[in-house]
Protein backbone atom coordinates (compact mmCIF):
# COMPACT_ATOMS: atom_id res chain seq x y z
CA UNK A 1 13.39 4.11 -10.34
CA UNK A 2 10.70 2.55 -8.00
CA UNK A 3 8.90 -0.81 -8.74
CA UNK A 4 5.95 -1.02 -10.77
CA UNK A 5 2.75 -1.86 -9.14
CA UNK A 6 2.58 -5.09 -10.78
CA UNK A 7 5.98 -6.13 -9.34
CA UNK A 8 4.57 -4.74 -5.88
CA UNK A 9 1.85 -7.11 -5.80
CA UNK A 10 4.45 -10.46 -6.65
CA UNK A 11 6.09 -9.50 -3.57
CA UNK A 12 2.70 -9.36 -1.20
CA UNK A 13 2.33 -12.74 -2.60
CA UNK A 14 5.54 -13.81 -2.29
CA UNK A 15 5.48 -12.71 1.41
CA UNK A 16 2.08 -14.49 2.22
CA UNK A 17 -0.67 -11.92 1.10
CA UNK A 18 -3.55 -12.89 -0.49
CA UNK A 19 -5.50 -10.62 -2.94
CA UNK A 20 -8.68 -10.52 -2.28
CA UNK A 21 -10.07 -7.18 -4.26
CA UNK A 22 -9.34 -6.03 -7.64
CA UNK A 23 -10.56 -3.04 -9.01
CA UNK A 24 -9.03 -1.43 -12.02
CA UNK A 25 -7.44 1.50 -9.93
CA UNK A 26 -5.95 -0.89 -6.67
CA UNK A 27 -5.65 -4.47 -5.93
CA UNK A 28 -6.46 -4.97 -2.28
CA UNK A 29 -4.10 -7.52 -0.17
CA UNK A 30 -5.08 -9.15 3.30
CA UNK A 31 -2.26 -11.22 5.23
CA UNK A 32 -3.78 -12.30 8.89
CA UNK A 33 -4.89 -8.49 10.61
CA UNK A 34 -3.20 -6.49 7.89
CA UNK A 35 -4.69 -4.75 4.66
CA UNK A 36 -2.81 -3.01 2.17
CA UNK A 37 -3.56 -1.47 -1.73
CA UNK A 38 -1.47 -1.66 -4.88
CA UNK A 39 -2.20 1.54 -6.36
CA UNK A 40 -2.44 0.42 -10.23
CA UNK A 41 -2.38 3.77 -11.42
CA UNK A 42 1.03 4.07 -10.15
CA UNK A 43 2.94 4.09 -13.29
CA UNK A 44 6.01 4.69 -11.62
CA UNK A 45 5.53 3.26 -8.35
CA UNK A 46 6.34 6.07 -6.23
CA UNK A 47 3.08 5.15 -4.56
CA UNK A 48 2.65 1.95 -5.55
CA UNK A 49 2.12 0.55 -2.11
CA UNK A 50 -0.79 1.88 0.29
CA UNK A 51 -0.95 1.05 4.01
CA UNK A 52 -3.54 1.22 6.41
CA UNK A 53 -2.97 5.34 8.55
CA UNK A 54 -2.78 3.26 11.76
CA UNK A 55 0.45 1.92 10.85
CA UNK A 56 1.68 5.40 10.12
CA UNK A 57 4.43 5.61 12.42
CA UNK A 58 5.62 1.43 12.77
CA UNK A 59 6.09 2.45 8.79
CA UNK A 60 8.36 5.55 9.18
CA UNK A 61 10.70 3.50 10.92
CA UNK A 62 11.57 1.23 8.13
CA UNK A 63 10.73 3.62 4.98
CA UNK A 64 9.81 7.17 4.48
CA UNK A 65 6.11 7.58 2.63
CA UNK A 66 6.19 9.05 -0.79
CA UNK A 67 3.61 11.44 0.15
CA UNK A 68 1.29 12.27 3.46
CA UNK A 69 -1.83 10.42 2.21
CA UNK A 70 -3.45 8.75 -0.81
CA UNK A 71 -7.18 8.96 -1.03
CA UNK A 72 -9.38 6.53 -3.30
CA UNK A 73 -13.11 5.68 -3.19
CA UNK A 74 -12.09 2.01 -3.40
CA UNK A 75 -9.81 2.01 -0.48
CA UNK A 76 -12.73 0.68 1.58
CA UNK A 77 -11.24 -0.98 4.55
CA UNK A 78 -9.08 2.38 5.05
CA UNK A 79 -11.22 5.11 6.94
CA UNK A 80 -12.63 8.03 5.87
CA UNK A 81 -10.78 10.75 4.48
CA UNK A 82 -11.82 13.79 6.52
CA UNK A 83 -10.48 16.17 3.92
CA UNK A 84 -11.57 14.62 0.71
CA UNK A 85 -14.83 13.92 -1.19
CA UNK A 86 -17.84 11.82 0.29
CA UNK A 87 -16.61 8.12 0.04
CA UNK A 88 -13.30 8.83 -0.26
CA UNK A 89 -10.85 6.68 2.18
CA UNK A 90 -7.07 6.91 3.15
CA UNK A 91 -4.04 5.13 3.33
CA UNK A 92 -0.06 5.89 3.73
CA UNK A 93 1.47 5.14 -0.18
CA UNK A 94 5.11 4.01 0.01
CA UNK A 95 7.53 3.33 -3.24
CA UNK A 96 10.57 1.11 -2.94
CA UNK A 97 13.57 0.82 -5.41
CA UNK A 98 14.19 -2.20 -4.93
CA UNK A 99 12.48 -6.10 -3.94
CA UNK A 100 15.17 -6.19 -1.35
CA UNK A 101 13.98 -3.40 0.41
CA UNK A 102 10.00 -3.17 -0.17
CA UNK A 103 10.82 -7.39 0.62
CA UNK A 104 12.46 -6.25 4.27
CA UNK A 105 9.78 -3.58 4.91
CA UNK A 106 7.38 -6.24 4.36
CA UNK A 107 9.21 -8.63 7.21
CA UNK A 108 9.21 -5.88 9.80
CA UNK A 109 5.63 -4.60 9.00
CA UNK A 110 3.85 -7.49 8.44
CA UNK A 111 5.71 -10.33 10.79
């Protein structure tokens, strides 16, 4: 079982990011450079977490992505998806089973 979005976005906090959009599909995050989404309408977390496509492959060396993309029209500091609808952006959705481990991905990405 993966976390739940809400317990996604204590640990952002916990580990220094500050939420700075809310939206009743995503919560936006910013912590220094970095920008990631909670993906609300992840009722079972598997992509609960959205990072920035830049960071594709830093992130595939501490956890595998849940799927190749997640597009949302509120994912505004992502780019452009080139394959989805006009305003549509795109980020990298992750799901963790545990704090321990979405907590260590968060020390290696984000540190």
């Amino acid at each position: 079982m993966f976390l739940r979005p809400d317990e996604v976005a204590r640990e952002l906090e916990n580990s220094g990011f500050e939420r700075d959009y809310i939206t009743r599909q995503c919560y936006g995050y910013r912590k220094g450079q970095h920008y990631v989404y909670v993906n609300r309408e992840a009722k079972l977390g598997r992509t609960a977490l959205v990072v920035h496509p830049a960071l594709r492959d830093k992130s595939s060396l501490f956890a595998a992505p849940s799927s190749a993309v997640r597009s949302s029209d509120n994912y505004q500091v992502f780019p452009a998806d080139p394959h989805g609808k006009p305003d549509s952006h795109y980020g990298i959705p992750h799901g963790f089973c545990s704090r321990a481990s979405l907590t260590h991905y968060l020390q290696k990405m984000f540190n």
